[in-house]
Protein backbone atom coordinates (compact mmCIF):
# COMPACT_ATOMS: atom_id res chain seq x y z
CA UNK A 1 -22.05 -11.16 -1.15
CA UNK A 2 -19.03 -8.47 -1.55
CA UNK A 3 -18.07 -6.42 1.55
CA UNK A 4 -16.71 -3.26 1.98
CA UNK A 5 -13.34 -5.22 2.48
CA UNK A 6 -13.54 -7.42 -0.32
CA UNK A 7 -13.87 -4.57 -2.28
CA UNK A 8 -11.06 -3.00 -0.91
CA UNK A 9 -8.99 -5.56 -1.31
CA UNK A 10 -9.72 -5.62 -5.36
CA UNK A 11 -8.92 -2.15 -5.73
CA UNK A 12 -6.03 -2.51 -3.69
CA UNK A 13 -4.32 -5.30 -6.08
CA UNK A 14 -5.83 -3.59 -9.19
CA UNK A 15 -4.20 0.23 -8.15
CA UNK A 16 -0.70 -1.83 -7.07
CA UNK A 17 -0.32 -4.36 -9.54
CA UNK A 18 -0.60 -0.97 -11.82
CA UNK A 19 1.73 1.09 -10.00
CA UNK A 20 3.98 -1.60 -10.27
CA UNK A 21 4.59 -1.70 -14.04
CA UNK A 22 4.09 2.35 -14.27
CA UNK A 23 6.89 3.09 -12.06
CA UNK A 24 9.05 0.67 -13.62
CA UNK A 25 8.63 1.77 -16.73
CA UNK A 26 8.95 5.46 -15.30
CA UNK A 27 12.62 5.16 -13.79
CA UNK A 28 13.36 3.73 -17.26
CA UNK A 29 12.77 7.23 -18.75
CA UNK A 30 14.27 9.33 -15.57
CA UNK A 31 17.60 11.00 -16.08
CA UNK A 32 20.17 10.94 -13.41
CA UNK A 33 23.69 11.59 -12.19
CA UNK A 34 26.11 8.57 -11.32
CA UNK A 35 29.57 7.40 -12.04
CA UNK A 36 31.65 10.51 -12.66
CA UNK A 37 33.41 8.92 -15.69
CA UNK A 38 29.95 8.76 -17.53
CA UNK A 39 30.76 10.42 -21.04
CA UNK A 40 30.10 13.79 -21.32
CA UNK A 41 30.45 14.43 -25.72
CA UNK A 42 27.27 12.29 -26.46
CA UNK A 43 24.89 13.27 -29.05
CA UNK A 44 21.06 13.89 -27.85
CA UNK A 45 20.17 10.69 -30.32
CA UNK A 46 22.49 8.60 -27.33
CA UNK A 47 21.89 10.41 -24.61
CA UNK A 48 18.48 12.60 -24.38
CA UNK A 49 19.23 14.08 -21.03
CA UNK A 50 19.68 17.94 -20.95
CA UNK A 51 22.55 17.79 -18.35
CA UNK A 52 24.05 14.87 -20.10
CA UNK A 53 27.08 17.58 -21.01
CA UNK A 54 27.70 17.01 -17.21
CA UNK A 55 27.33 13.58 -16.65
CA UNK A 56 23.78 13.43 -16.43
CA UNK A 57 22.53 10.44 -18.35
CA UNK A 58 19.20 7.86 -18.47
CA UNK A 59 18.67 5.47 -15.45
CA UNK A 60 19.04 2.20 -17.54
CA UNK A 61 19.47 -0.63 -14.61
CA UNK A 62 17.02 -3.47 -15.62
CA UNK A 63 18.91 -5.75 -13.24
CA UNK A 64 19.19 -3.23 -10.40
CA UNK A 65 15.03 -2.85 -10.73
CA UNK A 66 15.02 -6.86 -10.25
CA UNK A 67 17.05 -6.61 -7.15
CA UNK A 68 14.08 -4.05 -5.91
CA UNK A 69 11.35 -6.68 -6.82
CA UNK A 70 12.80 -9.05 -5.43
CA UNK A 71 13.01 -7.22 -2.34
CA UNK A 72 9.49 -6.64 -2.21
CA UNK A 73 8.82 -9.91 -2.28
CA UNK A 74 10.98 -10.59 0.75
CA UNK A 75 8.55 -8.34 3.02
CA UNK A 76 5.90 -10.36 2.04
CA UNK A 77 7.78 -12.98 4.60
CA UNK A 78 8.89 -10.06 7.12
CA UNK A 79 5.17 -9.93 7.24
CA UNK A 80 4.06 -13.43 7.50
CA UNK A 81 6.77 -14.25 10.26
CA UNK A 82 5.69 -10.80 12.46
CA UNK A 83 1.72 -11.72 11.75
CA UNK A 84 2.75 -15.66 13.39
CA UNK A 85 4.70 -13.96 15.93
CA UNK A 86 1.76 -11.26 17.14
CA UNK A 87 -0.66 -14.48 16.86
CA UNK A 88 1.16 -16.76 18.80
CA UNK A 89 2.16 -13.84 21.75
CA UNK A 90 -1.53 -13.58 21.91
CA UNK A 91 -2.57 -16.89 21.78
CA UNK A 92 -4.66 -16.74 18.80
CA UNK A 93 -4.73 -18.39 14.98
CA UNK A 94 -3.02 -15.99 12.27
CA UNK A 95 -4.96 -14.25 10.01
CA UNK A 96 -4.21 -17.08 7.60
CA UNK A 97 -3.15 -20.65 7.44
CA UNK A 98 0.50 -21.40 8.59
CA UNK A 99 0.65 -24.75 7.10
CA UNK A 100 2.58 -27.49 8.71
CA UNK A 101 6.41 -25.86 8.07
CA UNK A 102 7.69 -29.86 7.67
CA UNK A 103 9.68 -28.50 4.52
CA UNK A 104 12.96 -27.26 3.42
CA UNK A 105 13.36 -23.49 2.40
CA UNK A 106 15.58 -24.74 -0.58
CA UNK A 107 12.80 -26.09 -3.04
CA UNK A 108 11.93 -22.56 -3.75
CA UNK A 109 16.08 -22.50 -5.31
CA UNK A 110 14.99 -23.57 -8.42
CA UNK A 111 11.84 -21.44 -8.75
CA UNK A 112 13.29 -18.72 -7.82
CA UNK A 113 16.47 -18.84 -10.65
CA UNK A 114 13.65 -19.33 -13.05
CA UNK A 115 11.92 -16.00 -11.79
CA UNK A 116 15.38 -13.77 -11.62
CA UNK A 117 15.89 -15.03 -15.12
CA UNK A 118 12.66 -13.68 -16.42
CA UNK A 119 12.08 -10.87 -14.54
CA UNK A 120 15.87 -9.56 -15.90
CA UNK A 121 14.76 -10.44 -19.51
CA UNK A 122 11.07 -8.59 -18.91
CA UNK A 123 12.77 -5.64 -17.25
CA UNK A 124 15.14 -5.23 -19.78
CA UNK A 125 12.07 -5.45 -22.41
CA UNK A 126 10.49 -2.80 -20.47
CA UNK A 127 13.36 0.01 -21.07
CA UNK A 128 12.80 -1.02 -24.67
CA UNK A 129 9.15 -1.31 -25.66
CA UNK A 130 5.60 0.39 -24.31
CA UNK A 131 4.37 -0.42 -20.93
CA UNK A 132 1.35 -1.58 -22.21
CA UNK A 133 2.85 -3.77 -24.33
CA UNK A 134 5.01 -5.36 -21.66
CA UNK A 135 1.46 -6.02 -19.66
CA UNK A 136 -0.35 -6.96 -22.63
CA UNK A 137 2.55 -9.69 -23.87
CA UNK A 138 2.83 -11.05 -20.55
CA UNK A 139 -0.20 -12.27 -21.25
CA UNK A 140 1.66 -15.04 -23.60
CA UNK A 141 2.53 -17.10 -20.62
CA UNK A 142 -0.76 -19.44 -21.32
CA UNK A 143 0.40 -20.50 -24.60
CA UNK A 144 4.18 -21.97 -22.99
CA UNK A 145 2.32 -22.93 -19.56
CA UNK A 146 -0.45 -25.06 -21.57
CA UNK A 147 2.22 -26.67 -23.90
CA UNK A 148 4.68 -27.52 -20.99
CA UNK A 149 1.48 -28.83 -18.88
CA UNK A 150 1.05 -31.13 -21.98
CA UNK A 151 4.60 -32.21 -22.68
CA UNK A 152 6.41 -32.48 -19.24
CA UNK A 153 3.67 -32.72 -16.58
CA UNK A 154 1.54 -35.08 -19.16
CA UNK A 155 -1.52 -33.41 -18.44
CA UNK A 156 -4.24 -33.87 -20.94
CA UNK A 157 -5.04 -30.34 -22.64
CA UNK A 158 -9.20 -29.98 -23.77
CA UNK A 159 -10.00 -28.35 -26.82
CA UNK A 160 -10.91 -25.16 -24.96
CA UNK A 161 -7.04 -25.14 -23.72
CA UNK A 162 -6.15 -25.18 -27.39
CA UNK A 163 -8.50 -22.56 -28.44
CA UNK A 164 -7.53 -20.64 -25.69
CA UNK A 165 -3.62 -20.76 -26.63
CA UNK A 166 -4.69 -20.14 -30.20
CA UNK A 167 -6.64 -16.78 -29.37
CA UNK A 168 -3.78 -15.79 -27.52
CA UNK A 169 -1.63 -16.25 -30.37
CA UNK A 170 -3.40 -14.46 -32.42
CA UNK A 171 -3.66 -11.65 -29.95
CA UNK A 172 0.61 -11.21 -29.68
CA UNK A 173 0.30 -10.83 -33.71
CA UNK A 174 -1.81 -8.09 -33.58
CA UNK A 175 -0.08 -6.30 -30.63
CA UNK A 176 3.18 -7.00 -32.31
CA UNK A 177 1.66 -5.51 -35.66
CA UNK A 178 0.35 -2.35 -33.28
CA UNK A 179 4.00 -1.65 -32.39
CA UNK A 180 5.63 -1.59 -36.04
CA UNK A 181 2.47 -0.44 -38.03
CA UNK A 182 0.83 2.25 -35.98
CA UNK A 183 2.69 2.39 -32.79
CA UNK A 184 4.87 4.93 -35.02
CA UNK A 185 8.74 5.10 -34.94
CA UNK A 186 10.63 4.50 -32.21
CA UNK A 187 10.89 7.57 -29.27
CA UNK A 188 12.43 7.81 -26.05
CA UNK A 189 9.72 5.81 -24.32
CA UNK A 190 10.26 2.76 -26.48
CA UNK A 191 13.74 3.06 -27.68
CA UNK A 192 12.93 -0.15 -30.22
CA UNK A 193 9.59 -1.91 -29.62
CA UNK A 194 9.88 -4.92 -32.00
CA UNK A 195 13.34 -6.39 -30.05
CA UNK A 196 11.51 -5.38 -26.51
CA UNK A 197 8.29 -7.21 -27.37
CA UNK A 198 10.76 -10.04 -28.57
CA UNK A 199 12.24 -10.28 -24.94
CA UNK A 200 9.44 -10.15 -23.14
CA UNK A 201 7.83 -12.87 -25.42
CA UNK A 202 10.50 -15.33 -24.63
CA UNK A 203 10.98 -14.53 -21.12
CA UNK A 204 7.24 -15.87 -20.58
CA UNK A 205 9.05 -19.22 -21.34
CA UNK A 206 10.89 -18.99 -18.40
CA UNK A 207 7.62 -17.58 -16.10
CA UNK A 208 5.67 -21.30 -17.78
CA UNK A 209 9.00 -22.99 -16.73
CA UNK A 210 9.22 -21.84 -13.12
CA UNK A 211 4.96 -22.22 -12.52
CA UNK A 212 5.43 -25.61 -14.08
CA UNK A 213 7.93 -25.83 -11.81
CA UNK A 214 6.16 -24.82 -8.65
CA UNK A 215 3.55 -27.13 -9.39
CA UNK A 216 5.74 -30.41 -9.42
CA UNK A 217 8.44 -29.98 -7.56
CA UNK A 218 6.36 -27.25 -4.86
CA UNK A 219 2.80 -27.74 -4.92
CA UNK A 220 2.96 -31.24 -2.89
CA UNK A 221 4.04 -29.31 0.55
CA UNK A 222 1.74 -27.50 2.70
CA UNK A 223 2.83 -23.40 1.71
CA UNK A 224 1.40 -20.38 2.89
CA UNK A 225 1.10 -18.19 -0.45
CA UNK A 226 2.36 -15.41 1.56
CA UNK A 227 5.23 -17.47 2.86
CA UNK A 228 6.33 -18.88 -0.22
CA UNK A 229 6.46 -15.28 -2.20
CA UNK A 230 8.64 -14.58 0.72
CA UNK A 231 10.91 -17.57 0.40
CA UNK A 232 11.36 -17.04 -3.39
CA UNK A 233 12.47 -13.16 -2.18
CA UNK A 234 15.07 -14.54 -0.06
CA UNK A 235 16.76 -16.60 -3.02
CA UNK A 236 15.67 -13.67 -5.65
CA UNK A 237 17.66 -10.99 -3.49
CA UNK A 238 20.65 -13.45 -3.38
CA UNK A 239 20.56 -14.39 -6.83
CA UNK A 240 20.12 -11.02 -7.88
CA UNK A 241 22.79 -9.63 -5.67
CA UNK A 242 25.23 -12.23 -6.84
CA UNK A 243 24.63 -11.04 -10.25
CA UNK A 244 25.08 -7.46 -10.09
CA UNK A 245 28.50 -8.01 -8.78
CA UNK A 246 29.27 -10.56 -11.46
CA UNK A 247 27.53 -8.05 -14.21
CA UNK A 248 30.40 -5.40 -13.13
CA UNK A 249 33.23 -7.19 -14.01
CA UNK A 250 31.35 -8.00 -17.68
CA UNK A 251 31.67 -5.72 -20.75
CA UNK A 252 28.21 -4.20 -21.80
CA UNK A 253 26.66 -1.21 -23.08
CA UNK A 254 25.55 0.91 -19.76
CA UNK A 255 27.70 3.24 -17.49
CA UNK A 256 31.40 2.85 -16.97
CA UNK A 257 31.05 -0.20 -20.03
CA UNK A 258 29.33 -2.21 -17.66
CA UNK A 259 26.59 -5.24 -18.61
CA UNK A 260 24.97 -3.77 -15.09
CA UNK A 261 26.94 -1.03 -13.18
CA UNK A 262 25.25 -1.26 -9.65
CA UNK A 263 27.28 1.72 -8.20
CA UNK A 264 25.85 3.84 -10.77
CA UNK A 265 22.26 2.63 -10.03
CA UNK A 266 22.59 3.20 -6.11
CA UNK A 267 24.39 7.01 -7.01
CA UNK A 268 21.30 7.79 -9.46
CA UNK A 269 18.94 6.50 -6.77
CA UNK A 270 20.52 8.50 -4.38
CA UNK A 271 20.94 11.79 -6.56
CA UNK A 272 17.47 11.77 -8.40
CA UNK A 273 14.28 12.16 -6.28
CA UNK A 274 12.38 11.05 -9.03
CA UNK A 275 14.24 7.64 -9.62
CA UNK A 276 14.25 7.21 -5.51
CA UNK A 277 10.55 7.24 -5.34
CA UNK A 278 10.42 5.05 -8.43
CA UNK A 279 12.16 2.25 -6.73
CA UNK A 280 10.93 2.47 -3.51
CA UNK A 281 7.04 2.31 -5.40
CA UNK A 282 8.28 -1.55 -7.32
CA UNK A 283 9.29 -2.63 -3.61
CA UNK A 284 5.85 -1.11 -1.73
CA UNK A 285 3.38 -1.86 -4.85
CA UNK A 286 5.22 -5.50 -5.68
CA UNK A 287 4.92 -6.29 -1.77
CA UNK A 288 1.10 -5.42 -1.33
CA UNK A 289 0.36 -6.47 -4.86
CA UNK A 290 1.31 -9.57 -3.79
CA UNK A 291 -0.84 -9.63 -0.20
CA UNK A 292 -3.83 -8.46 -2.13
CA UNK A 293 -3.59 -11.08 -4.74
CA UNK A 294 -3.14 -13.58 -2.07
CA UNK A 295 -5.87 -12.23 0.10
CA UNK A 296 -8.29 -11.86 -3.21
CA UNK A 297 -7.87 -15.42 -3.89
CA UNK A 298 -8.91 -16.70 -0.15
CA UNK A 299 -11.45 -14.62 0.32
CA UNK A 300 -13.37 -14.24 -2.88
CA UNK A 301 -11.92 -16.69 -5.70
CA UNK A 302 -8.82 -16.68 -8.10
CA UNK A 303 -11.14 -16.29 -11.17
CA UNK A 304 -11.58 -12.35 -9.73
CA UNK A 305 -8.14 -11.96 -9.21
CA UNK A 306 -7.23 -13.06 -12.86
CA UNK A 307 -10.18 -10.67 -14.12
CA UNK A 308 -8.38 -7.96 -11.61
CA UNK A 309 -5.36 -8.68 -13.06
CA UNK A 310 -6.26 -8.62 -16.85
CA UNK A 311 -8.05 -5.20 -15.88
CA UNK A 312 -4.97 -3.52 -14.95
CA UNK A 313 -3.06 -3.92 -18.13
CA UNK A 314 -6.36 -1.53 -19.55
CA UNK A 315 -5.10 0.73 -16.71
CA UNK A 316 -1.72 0.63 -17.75
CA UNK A 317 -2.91 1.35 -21.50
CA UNK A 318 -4.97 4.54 -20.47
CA UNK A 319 -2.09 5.86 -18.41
CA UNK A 320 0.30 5.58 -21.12
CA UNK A 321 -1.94 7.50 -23.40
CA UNK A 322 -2.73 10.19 -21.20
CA UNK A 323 0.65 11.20 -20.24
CA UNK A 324 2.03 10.63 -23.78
CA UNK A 325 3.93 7.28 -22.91
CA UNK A 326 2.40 6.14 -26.41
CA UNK A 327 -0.20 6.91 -28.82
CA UNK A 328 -3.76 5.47 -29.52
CA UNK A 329 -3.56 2.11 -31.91
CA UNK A 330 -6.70 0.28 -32.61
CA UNK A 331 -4.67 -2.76 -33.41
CA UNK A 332 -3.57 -3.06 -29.91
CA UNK A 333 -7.10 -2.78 -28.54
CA UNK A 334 -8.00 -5.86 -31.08
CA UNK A 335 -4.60 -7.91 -29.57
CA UNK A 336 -5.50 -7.03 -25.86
CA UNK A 337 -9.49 -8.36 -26.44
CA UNK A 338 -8.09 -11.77 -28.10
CA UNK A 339 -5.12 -11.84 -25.53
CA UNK A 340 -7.52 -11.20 -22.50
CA UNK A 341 -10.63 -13.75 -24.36
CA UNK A 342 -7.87 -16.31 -24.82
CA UNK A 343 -7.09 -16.48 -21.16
CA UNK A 344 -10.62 -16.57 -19.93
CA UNK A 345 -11.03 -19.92 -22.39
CA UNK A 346 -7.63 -21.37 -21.80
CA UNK A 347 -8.90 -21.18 -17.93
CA UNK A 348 -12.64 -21.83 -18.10
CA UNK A 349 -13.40 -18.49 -16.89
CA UNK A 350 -16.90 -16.58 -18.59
CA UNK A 351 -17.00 -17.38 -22.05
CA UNK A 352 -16.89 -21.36 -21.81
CA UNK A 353 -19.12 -22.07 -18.95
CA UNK A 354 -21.87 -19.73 -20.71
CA UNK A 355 -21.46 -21.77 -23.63
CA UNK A 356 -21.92 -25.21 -21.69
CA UNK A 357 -24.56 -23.76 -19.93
CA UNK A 358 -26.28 -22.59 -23.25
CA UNK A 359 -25.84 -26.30 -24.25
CA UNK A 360 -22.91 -25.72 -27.03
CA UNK A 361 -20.44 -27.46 -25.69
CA UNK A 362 -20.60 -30.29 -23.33
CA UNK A 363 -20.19 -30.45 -19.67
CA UNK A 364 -17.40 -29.55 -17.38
CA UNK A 365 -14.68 -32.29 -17.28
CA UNK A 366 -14.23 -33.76 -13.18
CA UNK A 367 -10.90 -33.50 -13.45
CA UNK A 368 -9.27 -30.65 -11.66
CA UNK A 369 -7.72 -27.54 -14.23
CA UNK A 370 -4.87 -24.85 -12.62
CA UNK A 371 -5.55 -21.60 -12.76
CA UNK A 372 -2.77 -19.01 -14.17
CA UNK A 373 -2.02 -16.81 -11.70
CA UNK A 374 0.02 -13.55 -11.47
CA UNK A 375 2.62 -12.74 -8.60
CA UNK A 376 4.12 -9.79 -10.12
C-alpha cells in the first residue's frame, strides 16, 4: 500500500530528475558577460545575444555544467556521512544501511572516468540538440548495456532482451527522423540536432561501459547507494577539475579560443542571475534526484523508479513545447512509445509478464536479470 511518503518521494524524483535536464538545457540558451576580450564585431547568426556588441555572448560551458553535476553528486556523501554521524551521536541505526565500509574508495576511479566522459559528451549534445531529445536518446543505453552484458560479462541475453534492444532501435530512428524531417531547421535552441543526437547516442556507450563496470568490478562490495553516488562525486569533481584547467591551455571554439574557458564560465555565473540559478538548480535537483531515486528503490521497488524515470522525459517534452523550446512532431511521440516499450521488455517490466501470465510466452527464467537504472 502507497503512503503519503512514498508518494512524495515519486514526485520528488519525477519534479528533480526534470529540473535537472530543463535547467541544463536552459543555461545553454542564457546570454552572459565574461572574459573582456570576447569579440565584440560578431554577426547575430554567431552570436544571438543583443549586448553581444559589448561582450555579451551565449553561456556555452558543457564541461563547466559537468563540474556542477558532479558536485551534486558529492552532497549526496556530505549527507550520508552527517546522517551516520547524527545516528551514531544518538545511538541509533541510520536511516539506511551503512554496509560494512571493508573497501577502498578507489574502485569507484574507474567508474567515475567513464561517467565524466559521458556526461561531457551528453552535455555538449545538449547545447546542440532538443532537450527532449537528449532525454529521449538516453534511453539508447539498453541496446550497448545488453550487448556488453552479452560479450564481456558473458551473460546469456533471452529473446525478450533482444526484442527489447530491437524496439529501442527502432525508437532512436524515428526520433532521429523527428529532428531532420519535422523538427524543422535548426534555431537557437538546437543549434544542429542531427550532430547533437549523434553525441549523445555514442556517449550512452560510455554510460553501458561504466554500469558494466560497476557491476564487475563494484557490485561484489557491500555499498550504500547513497555512499557510492557520493564517492563517484569525489573522483567526478577531481576529474572534472583537472580537465577544465587542461581544456584552457587547448585551442577550441568557445571564449578567449578556448576548448573550455572556466574563467569565463565562473564570470558569466557570477554576472547573469539567470545562469547562477541555472547551475545552482543541476547541483540541488542532481543531489535530491539522486536521494529520491535511491530512496524510491528501497522503499517501493526499482521497476517504479524506472517508470518514474521514463515519465519525466514526457515532462521534459511538454515543457519544451510550451515555452517554445521546440515544436510538436508526431514522429517523436512514435520514437519515445518504442524507446520507452523497448525498455519495459528489455527489463521484464509490464508488457512481458502480462504476456507470460496470459500464457504467450513461457515462464520467468530463475536466473537473476539487472535492472537499468538512472543516476542522473
Amino acid at each position: 500500500m502507497k503512503t503519503k511518503y512514498h508518494w512524495f518521494l515519486a514526485g520528488l524524483m519525477l519534479l528533480t530528475g526534470s529540473i535537472n535536464t530543463i535547467v541544463t538545457k536552459y543555461a545553454d540558451l542564457q546570454c552572459g558577460y565574461g572574459v573582456a576580450d570576447y569579440p565584440r564585431d560578431q554577426s547575430p547568426h554567431d552570436n544571438p545575444c543583443k549586448g553581444r556588441a559589448k561582450g555579451e555572448h551565449p553561456f556555452d560551458h558543457p564541461f563547466a555544467q559537468a563540474l556542477a553535476m558532479f558536485i551534486g553528486e558529492f552532497t549526496c556523501l556530505l549527507a550520508f556521512k552527517l546522517a551516520v554521524l547524527n545516528a551514531r551521536r544518538q545511538n541509533k541505526p541510520p536511516p539506511f544501511e551503512a554496509g560494512k565500509q571493508s573497501w577502498n574508495p578507489l574502485i569507484f576511479l574507474l567508474p567515475a572516468c567513464c561517467d565524466c566522459t559521458a556526461t561531457s559528451a551528453m552535455y555538449v549534445g545538449l547545447t546542440l540538440t532538443y532537450a527532449s531529445q537528449f532525454q529521449m536518446l538516453r534511453g539508447s543505453v539498453v541496446i550497448f548495456t545488453g550487448l556488453l552484458s552479452r560479450f564481456w560479462l558473458k551473460r546469456q541475453l533471452l529473446k525478450h532482451h533482444w526484442c527489447g534492444m530491437l524496439l529501442v532501435l527502432s525508437g532512436l530512428v524515428f526520433v532521429g527522423l523527428a529532428s531532420e524531417l519535422e523538427g524543422g531547421s535548426s534555431d537557437a535552441s538546437a543549434p544542429n540536432p542531427l550532430l547533437g543526437n549523434i553525441i549523445i547516442v555514442c556517449a550512452q556507450v560510455i554510460v553501458a561501459l561504466q554500469m558494466v563496470v560497476e557491476e564487475k568490478f563494484v557490485g561484489k562490495y557491500d555499498v550504500p547507494a547513497l555512499q557510492a553516488v557520493g564517492w563517484e562525486g569525489v573522483f567526478g569533481m577531481g576529474i572534472m577539475s583537472t580537465l577544465c584547467l587542461i581544456f584552457y591551455e587547448v585551442p577550441g571554439p568557445r571564449a578567449g579560443g578556448k576548448f573550455e574557458n572556466f574563467n569565463d564560465a565562473v564570470e558569466q555565473f557570477v554576472n547573469t542571475p539567470a545562469i547562477t540559478v541555472a547551475i545552482c538548480g543541476t547541483i540541488a535537483s542532481i543531489a535530491f534526484f539522486n536521494f529520491s531515486g535511491i530512496s524510491v528503490t528501497k522503499e517501493m521497488s526499482a521497476t517504479t523508479r524506472m517508470v518514474l524515470d521514463s515519465v519525466r522525459t514526457f515532462v521534459i517534452w511538454g515543457f519544451g513545447l510550451i515555452v517554445g523550446w521546440e515544436q510538436f512532431a508526431y514522429m517523436q511521440i512514435i520514437g519515445f512509445v518504442l524507446l520507452l516499450l523497448g525498455t519495459f521488455v528489455y527489463n521484464d517490466i509490464l508488457v512481458v509478464p502480462i504476456m507470460r501470465k496470459i500464457g504467450m510466452l513461457k515462464p520467468k527464467p530463475s536466473e537473476k536479470e539487472s535492472l537499468i537504472q538512472s543516476t542522473d
